[in-house]
N, C-alpha and C. Protein backbone atom coordinates (compact mmCIF):
# COMPACT_ATOMS: atom_id res chain seq x y z
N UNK A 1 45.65 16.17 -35.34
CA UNK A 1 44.52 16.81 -34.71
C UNK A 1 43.37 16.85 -35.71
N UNK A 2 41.87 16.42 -35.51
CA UNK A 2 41.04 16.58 -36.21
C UNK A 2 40.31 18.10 -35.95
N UNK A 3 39.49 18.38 -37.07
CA UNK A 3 39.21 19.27 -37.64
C UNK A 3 37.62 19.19 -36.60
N UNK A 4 37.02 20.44 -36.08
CA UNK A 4 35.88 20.12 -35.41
C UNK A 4 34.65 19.47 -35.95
N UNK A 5 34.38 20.03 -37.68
CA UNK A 5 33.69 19.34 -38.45
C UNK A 5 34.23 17.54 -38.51
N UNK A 6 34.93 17.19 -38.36
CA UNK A 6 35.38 15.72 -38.61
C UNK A 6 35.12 14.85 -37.72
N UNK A 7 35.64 15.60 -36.33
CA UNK A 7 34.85 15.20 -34.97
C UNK A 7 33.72 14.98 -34.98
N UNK A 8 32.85 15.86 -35.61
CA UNK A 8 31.21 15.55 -34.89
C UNK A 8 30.94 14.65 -36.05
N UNK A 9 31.11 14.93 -37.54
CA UNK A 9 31.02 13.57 -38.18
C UNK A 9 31.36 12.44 -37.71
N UNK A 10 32.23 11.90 -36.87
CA UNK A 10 32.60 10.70 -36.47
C UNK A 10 31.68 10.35 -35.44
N UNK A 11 31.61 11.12 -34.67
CA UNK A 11 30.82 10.93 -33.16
C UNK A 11 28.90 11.13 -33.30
N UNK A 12 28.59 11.46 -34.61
CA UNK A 12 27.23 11.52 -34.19
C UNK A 12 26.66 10.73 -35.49
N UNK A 13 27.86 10.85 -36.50
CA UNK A 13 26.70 9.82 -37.70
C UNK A 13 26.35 8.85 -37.24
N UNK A 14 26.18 7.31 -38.57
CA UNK A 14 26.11 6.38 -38.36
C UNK A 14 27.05 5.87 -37.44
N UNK A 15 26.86 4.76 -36.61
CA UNK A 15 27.94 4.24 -36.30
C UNK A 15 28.78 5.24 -35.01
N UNK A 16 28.89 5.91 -34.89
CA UNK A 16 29.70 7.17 -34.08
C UNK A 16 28.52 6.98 -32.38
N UNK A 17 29.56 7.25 -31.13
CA UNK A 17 29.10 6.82 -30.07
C UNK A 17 27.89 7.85 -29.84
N UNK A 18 27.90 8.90 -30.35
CA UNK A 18 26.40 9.60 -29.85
C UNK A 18 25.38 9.15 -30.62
N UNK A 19 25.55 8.29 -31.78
CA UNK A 19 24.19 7.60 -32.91
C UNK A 19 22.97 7.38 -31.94
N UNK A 20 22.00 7.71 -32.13
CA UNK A 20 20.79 7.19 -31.27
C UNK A 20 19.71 6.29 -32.07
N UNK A 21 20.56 6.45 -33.62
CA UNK A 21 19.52 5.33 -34.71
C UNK A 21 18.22 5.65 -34.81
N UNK A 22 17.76 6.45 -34.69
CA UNK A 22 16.08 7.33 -34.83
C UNK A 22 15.90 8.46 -35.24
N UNK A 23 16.93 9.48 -35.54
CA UNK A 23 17.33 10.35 -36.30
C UNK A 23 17.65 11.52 -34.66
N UNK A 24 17.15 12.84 -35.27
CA UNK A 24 17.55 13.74 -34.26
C UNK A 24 19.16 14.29 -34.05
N UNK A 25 20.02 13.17 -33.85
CA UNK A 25 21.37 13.55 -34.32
C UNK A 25 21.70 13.53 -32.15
N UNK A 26 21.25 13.62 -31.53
CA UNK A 26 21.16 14.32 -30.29
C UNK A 26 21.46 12.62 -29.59
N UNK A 27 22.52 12.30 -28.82
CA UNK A 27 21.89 11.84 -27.75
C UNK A 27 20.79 11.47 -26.79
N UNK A 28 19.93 9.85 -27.00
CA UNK A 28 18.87 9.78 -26.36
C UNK A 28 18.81 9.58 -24.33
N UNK A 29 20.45 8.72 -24.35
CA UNK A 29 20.25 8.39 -23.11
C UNK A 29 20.30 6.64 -23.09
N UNK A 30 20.42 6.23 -22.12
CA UNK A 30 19.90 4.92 -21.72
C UNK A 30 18.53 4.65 -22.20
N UNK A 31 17.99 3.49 -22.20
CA UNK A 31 16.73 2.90 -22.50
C UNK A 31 16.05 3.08 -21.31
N UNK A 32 14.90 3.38 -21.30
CA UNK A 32 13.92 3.42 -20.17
C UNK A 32 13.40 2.37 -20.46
N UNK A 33 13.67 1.13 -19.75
CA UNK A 33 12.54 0.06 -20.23
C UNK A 33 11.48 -0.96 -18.99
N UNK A 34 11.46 0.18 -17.82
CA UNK A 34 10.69 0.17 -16.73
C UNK A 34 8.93 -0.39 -16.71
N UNK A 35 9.00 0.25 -17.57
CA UNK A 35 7.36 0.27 -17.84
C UNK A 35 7.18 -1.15 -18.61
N UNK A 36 7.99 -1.53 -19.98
CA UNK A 36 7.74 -2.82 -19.79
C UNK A 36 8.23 -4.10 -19.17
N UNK A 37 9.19 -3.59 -18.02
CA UNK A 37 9.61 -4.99 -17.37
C UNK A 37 8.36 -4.78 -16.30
N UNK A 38 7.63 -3.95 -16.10
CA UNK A 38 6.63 -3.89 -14.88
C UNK A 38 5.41 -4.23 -15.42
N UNK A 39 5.24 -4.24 -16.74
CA UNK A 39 3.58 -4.75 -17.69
C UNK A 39 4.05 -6.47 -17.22
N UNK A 40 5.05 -6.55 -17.57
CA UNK A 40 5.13 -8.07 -17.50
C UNK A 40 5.32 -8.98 -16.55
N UNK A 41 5.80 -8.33 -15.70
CA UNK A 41 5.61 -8.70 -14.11
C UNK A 41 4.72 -9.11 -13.72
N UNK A 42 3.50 -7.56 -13.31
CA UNK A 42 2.51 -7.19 -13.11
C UNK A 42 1.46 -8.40 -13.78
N UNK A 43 1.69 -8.58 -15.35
CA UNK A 43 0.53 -9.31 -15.89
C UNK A 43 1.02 -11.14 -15.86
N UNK A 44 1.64 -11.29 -15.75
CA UNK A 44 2.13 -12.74 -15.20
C UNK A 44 1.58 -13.29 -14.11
N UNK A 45 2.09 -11.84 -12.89
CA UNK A 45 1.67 -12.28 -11.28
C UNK A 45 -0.39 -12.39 -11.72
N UNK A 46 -0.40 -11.49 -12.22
CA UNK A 46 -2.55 -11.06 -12.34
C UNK A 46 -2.66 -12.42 -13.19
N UNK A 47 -2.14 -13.22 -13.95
CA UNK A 47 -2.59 -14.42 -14.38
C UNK A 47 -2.60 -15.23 -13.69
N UNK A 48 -1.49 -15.31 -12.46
CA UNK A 48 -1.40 -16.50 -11.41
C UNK A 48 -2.72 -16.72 -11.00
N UNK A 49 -2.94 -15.12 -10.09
CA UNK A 49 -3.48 -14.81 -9.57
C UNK A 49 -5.31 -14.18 -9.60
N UNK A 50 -5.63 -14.60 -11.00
CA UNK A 50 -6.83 -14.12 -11.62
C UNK A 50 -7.75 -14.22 -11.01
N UNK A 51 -7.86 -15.54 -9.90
CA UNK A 51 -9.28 -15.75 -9.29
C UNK A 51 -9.73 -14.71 -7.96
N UNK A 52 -8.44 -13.79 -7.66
CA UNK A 52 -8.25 -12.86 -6.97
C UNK A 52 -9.39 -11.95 -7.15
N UNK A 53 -9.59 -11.05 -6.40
CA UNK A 53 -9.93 -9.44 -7.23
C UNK A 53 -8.59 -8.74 -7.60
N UNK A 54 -7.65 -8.89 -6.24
CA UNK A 54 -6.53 -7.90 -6.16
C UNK A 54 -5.63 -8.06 -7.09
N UNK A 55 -5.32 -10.06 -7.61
CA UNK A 55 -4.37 -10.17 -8.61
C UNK A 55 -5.06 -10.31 -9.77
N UNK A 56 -6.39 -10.43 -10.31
CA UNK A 56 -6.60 -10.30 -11.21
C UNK A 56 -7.14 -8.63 -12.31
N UNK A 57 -7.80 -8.30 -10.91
CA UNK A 57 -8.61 -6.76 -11.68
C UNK A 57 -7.48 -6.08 -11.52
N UNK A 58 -6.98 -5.61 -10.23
CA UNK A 58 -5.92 -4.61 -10.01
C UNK A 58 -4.61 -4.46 -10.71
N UNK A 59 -3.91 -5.80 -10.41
CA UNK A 59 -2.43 -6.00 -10.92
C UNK A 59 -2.59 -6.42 -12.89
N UNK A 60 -4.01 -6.97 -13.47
CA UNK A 60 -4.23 -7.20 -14.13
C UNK A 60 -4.49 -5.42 -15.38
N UNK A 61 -5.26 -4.81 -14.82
CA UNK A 61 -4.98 -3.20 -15.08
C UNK A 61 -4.19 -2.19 -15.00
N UNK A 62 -3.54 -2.95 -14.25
CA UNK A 62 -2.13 -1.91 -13.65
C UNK A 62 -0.82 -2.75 -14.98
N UNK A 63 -1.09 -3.91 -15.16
CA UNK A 63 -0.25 -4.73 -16.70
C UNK A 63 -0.50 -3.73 -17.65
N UNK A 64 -1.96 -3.57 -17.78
CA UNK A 64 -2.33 -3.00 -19.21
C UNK A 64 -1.69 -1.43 -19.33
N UNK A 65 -1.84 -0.59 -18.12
CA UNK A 65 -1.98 0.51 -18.38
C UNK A 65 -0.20 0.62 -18.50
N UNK A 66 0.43 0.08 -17.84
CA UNK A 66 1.78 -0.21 -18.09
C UNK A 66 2.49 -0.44 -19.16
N UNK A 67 1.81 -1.60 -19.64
CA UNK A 67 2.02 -1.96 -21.28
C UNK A 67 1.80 -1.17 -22.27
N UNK A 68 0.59 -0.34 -21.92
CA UNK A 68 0.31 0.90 -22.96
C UNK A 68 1.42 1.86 -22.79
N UNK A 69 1.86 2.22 -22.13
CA UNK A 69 2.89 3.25 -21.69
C UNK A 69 4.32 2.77 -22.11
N UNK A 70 4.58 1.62 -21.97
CA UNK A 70 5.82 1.03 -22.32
C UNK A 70 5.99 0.87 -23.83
N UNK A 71 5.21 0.72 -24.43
CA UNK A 71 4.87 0.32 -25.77
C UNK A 71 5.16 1.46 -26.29
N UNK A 72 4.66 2.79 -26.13
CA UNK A 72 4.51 4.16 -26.17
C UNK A 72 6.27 4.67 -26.47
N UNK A 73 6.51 4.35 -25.18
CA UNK A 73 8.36 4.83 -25.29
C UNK A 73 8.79 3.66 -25.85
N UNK A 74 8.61 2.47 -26.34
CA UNK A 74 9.14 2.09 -27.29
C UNK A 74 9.05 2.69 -28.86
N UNK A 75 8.03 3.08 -29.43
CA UNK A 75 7.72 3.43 -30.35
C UNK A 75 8.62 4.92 -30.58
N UNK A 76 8.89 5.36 -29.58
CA UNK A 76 9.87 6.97 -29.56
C UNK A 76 10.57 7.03 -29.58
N UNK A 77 10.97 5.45 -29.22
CA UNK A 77 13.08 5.15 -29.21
C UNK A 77 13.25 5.47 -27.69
N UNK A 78 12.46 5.83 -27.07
CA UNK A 78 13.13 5.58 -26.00
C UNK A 78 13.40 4.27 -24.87
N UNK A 79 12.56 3.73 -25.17
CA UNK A 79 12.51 2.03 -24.62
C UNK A 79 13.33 0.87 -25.30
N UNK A 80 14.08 -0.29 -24.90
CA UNK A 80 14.07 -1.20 -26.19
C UNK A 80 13.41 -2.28 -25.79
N UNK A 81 12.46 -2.13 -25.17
CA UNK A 81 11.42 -3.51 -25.02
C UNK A 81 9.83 -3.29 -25.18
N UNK A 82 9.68 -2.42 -26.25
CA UNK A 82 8.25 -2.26 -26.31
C UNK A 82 7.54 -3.37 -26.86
N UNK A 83 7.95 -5.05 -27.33
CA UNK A 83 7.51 -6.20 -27.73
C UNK A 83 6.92 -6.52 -26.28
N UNK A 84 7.84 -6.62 -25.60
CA UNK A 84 7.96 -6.95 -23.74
C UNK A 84 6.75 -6.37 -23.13
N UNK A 85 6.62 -5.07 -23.65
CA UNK A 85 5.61 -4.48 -22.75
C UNK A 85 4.16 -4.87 -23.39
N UNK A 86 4.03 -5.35 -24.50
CA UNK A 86 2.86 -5.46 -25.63
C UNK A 86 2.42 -6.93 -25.05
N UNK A 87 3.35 -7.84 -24.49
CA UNK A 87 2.83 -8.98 -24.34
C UNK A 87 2.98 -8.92 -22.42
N UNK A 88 3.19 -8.23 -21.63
CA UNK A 88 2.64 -7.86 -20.54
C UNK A 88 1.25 -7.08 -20.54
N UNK A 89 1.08 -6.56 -21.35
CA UNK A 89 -0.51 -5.84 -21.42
C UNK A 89 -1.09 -6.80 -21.84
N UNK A 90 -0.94 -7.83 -23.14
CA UNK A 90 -2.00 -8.94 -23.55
C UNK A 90 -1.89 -10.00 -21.91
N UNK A 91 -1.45 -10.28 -21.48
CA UNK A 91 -1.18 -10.71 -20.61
C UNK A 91 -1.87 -10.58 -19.60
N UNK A 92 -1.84 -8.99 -18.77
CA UNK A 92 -2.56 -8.48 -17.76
C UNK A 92 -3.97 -8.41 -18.67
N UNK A 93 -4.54 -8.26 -19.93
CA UNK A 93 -4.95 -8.08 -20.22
C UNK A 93 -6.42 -9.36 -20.27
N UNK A 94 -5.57 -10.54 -19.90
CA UNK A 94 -6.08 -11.77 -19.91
C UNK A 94 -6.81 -12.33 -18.97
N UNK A 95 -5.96 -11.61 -17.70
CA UNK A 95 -5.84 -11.97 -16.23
C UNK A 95 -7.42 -11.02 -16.25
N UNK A 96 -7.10 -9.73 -16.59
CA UNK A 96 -8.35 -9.19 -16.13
C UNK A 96 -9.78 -9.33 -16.41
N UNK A 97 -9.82 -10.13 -17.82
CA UNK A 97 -10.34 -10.65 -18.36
C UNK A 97 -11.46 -11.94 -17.29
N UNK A 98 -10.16 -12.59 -17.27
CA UNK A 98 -10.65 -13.86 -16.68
C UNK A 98 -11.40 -13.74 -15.03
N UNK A 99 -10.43 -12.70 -14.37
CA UNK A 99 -10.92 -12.31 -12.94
C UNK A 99 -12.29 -11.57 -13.12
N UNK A 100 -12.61 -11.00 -14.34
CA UNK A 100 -14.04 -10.81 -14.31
C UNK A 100 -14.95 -11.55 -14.48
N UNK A 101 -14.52 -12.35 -15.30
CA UNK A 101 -15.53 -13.37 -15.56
C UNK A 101 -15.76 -14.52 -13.85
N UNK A 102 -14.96 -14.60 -13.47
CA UNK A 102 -15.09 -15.16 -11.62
C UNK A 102 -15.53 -14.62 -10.92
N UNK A 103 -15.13 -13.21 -11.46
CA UNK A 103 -16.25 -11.73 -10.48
C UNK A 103 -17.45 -12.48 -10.71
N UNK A 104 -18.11 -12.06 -11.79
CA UNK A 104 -19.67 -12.34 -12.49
C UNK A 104 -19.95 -13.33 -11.94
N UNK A 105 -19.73 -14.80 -12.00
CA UNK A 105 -20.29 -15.70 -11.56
C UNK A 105 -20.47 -16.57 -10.00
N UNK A 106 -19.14 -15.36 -9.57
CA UNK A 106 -19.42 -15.30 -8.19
C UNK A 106 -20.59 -14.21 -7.41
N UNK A 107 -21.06 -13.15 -8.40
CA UNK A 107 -21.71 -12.37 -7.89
C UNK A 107 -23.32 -13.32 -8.72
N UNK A 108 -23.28 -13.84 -9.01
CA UNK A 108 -24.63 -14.54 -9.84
C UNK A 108 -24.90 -16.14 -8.47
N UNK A 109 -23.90 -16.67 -8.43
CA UNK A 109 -23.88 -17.62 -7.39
C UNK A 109 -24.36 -17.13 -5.95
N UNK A 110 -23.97 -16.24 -5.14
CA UNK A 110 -24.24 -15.22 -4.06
C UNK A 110 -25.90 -14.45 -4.04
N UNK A 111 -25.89 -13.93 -5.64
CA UNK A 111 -26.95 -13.48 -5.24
C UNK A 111 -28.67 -14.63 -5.64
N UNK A 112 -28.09 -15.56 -5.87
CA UNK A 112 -29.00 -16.38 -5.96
C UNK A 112 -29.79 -16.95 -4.94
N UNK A 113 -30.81 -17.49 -5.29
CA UNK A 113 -32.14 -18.19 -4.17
C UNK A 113 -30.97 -19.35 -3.75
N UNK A 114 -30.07 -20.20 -4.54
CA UNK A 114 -30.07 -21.13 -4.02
C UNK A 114 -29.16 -21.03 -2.59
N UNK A 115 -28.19 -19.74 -3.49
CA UNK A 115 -27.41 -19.83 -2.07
C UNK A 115 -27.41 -19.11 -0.18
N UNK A 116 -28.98 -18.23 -0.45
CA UNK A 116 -30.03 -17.94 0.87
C UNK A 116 -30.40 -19.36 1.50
N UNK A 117 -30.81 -20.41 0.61
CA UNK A 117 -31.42 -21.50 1.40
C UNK A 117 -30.06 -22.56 1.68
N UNK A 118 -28.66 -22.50 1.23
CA UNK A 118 -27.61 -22.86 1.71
C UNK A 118 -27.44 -22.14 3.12
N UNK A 119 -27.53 -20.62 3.26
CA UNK A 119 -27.22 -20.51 4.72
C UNK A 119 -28.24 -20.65 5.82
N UNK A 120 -29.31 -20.53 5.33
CA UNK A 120 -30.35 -21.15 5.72
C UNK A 120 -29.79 -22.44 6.53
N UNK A 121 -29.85 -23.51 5.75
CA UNK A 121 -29.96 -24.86 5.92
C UNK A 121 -28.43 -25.05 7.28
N UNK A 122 -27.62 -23.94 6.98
CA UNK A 122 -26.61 -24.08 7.40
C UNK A 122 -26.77 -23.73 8.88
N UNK A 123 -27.90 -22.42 8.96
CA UNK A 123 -28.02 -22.03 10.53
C UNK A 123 -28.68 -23.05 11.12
N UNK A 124 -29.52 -23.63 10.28
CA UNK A 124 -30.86 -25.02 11.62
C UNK A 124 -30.00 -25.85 11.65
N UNK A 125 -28.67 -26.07 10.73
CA UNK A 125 -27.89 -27.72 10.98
C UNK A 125 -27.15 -27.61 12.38
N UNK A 126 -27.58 -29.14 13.37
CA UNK A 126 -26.82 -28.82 14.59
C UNK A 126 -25.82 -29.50 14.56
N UNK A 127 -24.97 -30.47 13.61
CA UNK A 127 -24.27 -31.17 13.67
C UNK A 127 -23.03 -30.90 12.04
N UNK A 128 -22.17 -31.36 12.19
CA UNK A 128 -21.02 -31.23 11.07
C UNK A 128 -21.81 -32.23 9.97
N UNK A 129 -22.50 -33.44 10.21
CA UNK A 129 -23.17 -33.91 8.80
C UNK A 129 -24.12 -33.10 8.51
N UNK A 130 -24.79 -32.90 9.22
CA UNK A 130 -26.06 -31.74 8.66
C UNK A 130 -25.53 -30.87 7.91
N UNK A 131 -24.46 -30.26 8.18
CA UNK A 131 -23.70 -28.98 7.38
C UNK A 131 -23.25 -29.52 6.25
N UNK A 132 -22.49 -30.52 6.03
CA UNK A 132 -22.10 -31.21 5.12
C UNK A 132 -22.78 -31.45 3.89
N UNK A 133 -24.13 -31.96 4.57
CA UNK A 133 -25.55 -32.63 3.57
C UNK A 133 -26.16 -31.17 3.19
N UNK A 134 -25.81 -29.72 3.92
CA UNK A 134 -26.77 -28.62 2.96
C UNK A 134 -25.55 -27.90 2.28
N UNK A 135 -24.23 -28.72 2.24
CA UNK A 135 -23.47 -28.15 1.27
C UNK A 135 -23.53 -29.13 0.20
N UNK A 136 -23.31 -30.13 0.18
CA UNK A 136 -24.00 -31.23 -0.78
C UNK A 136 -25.00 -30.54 -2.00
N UNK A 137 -25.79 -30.82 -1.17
CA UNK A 137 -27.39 -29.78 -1.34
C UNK A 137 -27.36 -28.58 -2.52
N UNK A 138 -26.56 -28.30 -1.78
CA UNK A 138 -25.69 -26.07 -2.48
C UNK A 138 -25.29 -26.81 -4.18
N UNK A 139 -24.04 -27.72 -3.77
CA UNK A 139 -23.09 -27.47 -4.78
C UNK A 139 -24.13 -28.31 -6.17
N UNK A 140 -25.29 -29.43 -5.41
CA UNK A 140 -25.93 -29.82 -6.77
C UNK A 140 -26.97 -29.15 -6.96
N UNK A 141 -27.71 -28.48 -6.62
CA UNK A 141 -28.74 -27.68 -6.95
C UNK A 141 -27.63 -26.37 -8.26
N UNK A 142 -26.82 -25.95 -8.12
CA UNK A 142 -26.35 -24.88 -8.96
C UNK A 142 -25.62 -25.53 -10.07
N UNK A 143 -25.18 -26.83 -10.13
CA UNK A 143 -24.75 -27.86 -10.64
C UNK A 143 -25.44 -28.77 -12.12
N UNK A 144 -26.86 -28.51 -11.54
CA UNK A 144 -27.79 -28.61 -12.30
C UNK A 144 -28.05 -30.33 -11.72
């Protein structure tokens, strides 16, 4: 029969099944590592998906803020994939990046002269070449 002191030496030092390897002495639990299997998900799908709004800004922010959080309980011991979650945030981080930059130049393209006299050209055209020739028109005028 062991001694109660001998017991908890065995069971909580090094090595011993309650070790949680971060000090504390206490039982941590399972790994929570939610947050970064969902940064990386999240910022993978927002890269597919960048030219989106929804997969690039949304799912692309929803990576980051994920990744920040995952990273977080890695650093506490409570996660073991806070690498995982660091490269789901650079990731979403990329996506959102990039979906802005398609934002911008879709909102610069739209609000331009050239593309009023595209729908323009588009309401007087009575035929599918006419439409054709003031999309022509559109894509080299912004084209340079």
């Amino acid at each position: 029969m062991t001694s109660p002191q001998s017991w908890e030496q065995a069971h909580t030092g090094p090595g011993g099944a309650g070790w949680s390897g971060h000090g504390g002495g206490a039982p941590s639990g399972p790994p929570r590592n939610g947050f970064g299997v969902a940064a990386l998900t999240l910022g993978l799908i927002g890269a597919v998906l960048f030219w989106t709004i929804l997969g690039g800004l949304l799912l692309g922010l929803l990576a980051v803020i994920f990744g920040i959080l995952g990273f977080r309980r890695g650093k506490r011991g409570q996660a073991t994939n806070g690498t995982l979650a660091v490269v789901g945030a650079v990731i979403g981080g990329l996506a959102l990046v990039a979906s802005g930059v398609v934002l911008a130049i879709g909102i610069s393209v739209l609000s331009s002269g050239d593309y009023e006299q595209l729908n323009d050209c588009v309401q007087r055209a009575g035929t599918q070449a006419e439409e054709q020739k003031c999309q022509e028109d559109f894509v080299k005028s912004i084209t340079g």
